[in-house]
Protein backbone atom coordinates (compact mmCIF):
# COMPACT_ATOMS: atom_id res chain seq x y z
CA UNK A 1 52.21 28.83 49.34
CA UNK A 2 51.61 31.98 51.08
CA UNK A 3 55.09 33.65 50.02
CA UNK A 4 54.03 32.49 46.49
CA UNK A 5 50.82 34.60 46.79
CA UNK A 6 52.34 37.58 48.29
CA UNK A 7 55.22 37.37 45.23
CA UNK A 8 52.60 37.51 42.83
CA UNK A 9 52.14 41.23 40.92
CA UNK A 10 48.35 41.44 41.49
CA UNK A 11 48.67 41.11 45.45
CA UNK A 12 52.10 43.97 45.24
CA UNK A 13 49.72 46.31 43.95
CA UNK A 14 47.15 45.65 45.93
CA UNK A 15 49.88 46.17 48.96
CA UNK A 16 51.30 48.91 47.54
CA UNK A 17 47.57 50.35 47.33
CA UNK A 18 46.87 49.58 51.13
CA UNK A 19 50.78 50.97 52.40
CA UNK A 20 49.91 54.45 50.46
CA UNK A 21 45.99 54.98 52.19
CA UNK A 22 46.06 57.04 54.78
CA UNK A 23 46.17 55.36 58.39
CA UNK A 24 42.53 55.92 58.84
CA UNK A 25 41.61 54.37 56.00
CA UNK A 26 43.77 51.31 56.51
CA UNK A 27 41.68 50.98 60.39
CA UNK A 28 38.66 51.09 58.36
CA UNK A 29 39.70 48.63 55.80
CA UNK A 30 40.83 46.20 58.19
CA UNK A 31 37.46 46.43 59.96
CA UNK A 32 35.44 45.79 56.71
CA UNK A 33 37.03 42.95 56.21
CA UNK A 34 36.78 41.53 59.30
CA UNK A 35 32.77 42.29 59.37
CA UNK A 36 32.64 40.91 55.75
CA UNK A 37 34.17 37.82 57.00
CA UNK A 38 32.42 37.18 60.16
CA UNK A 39 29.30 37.36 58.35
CA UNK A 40 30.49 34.87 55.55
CA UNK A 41 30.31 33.10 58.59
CA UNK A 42 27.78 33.32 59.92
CA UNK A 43 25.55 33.33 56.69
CA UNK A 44 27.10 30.36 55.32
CA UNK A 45 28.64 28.10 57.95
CA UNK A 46 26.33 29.09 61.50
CA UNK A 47 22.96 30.06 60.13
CA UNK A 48 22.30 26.66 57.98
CA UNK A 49 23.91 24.45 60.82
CA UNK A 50 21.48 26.07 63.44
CA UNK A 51 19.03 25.92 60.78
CA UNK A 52 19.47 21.98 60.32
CA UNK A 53 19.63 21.48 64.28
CA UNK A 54 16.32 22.70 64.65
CA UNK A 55 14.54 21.09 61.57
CA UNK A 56 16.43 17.62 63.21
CA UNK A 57 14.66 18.31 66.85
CA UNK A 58 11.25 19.17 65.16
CA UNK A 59 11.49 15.59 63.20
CA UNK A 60 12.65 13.74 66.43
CA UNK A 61 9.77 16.10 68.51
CA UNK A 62 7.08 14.78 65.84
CA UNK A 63 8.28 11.22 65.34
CA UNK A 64 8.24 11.02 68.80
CA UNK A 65 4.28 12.12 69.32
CA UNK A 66 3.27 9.76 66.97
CA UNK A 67 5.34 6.84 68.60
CA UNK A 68 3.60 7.50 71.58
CA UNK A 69 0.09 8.09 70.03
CA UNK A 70 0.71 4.81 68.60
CA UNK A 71 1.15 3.03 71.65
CA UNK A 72 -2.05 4.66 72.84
CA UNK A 73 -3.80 3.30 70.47
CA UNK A 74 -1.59 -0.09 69.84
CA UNK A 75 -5.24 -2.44 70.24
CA UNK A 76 -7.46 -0.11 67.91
CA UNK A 77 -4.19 -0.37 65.28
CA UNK A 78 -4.17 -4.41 65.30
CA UNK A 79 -7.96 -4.46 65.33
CA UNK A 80 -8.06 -2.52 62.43
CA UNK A 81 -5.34 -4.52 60.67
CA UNK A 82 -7.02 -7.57 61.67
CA UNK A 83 -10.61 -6.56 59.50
CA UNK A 84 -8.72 -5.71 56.74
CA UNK A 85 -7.25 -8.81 55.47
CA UNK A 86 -5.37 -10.17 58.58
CA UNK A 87 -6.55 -13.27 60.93
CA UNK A 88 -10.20 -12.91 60.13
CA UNK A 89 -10.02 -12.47 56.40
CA UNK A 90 -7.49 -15.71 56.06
CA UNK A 91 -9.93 -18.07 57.32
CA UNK A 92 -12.67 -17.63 54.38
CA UNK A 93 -10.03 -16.90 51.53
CA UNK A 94 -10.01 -19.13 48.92
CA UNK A 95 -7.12 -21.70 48.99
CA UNK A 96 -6.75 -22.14 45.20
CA UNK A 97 -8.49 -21.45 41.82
CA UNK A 98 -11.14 -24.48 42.14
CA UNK A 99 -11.78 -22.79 45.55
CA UNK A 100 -11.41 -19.46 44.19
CA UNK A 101 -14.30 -20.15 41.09
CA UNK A 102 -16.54 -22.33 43.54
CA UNK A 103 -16.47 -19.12 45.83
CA UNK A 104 -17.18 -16.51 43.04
CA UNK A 105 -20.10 -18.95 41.39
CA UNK A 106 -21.85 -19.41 44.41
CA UNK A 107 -21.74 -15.87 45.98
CA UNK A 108 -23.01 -14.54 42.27
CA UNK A 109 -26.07 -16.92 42.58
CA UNK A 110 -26.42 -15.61 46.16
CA UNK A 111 -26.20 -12.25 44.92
CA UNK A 112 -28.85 -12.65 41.88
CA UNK A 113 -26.25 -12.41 39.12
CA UNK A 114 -25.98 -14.72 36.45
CA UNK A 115 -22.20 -15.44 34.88
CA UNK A 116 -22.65 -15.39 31.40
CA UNK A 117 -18.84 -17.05 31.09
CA UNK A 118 -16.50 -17.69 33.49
CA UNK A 119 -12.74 -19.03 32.81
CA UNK A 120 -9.64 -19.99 35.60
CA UNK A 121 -6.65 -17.26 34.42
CA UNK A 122 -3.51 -18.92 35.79
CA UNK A 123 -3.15 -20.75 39.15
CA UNK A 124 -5.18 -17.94 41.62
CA UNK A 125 -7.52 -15.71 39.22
CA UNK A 126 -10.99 -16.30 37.43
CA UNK A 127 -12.01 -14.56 34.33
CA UNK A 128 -15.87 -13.35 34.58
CA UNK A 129 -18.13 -12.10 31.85
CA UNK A 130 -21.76 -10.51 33.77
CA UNK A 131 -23.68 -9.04 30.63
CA UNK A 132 -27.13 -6.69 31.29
CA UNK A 133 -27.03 -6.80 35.05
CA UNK A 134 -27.76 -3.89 37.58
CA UNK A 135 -24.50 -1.44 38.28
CA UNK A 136 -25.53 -1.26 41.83
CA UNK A 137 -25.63 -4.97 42.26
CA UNK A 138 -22.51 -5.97 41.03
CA UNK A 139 -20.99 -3.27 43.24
CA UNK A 140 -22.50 -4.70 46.35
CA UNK A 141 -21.55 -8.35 45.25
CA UNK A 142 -17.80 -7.07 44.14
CA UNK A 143 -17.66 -5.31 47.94
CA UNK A 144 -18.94 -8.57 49.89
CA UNK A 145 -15.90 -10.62 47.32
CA UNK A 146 -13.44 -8.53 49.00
CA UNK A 147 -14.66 -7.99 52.37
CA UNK A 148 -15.69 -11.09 53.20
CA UNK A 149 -13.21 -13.45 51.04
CA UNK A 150 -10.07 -11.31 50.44
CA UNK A 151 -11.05 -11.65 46.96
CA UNK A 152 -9.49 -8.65 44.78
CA UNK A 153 -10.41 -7.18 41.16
CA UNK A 154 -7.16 -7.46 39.39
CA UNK A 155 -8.77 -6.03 36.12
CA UNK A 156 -12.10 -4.52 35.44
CA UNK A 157 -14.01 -3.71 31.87
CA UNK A 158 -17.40 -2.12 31.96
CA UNK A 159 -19.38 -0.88 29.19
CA UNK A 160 -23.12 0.81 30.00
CA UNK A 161 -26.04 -0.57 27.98
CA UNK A 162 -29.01 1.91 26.80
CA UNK A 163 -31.33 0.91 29.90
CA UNK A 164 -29.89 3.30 32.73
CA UNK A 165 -27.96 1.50 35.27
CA UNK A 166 -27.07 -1.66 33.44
CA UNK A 167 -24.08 -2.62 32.77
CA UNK A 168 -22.20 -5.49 30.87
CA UNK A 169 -18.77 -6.23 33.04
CA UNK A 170 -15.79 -8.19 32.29
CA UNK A 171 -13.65 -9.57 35.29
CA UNK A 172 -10.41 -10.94 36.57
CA UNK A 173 -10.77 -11.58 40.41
CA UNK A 174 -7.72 -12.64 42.13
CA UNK A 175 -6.73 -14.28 45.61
């Protein structure tokens, strides 16, 4: 391969170009190239590997802070886990739509809202209809649903009324 290169008639002249320079030139040609081609080196093979190493030990530095921050705080972690739908939660979640509808009836009449129409949707949701009732307390009674049953809005339509604050809300609450 190499004798084919130096056969062909671009590299002869380019050889024939070189031989002809004068001897000082030819130093200083060979020393361009080699400076061109150690920093093709460097700028494209060393720099971006060195580059890389260093991004790789920052991720392994910072990975490792917050492994050990969270074995600091390990008990705060599951505590927190545990209010938010873990052991304590499971307890008082409703087991199936009848328990599911018998939980939202009863925690509306707790609340002071009155269902206007209320409908199973499929095997763990309830449709609910509210029309004319306070923003503010369906808010709160939504909250306690979900904080205190694990019971989640899966899809929520309200429309304001004239009086300010009043609201007419169509529900789907799922377990």
């Amino acid at each position: 391969m190499f004798a084919k290169l130096m056969e062909s008639p671009s590299v002869k002249r380019l050889i024939t170009k070189y031989d002809h320079l004068p001897r000082r030139d030819q130093q200083a040609l060979k020393l361009m190239i080699v400076a061109v081609l150690l920093a093709l080196v460097y700028f494209a093979i060393w720099r971006p590997i060195d580059q890389y190493h260093d991004q790789a030990l920052a991720s392994r530095q910072s990975a490792e802070e917050l492994l050990a921050w969270m074995h600091e705080n390990r008990m705060a972690i599951r505590e927190l886990s545990g209010n938010q739908g873990g052991a304590s939660n499971s307890a008082q979640k409703p087991a199936d739509g009848r328990a599911l509808m018998a939980t939202v009836t009863s925690t509306a009449r707790e609340s002071g809202l009155e269902l206007q129409r209320f409908e199973p949707s499929g095997d763990d949701a309830i449709r609910v209809w509210l029309e004319n009732v306070p923003f503010t307390q369906v808010a709160a009674w939504l909250e306690g649903l979900n904080s205190n049953h694990g019971i989640l809005i899966d899809q929520a339509a309200m429309d304001r009324r004239d009086t300010p604050g009043v609201v007419s809300v169509r529900l789907t609450l799922a377990i």
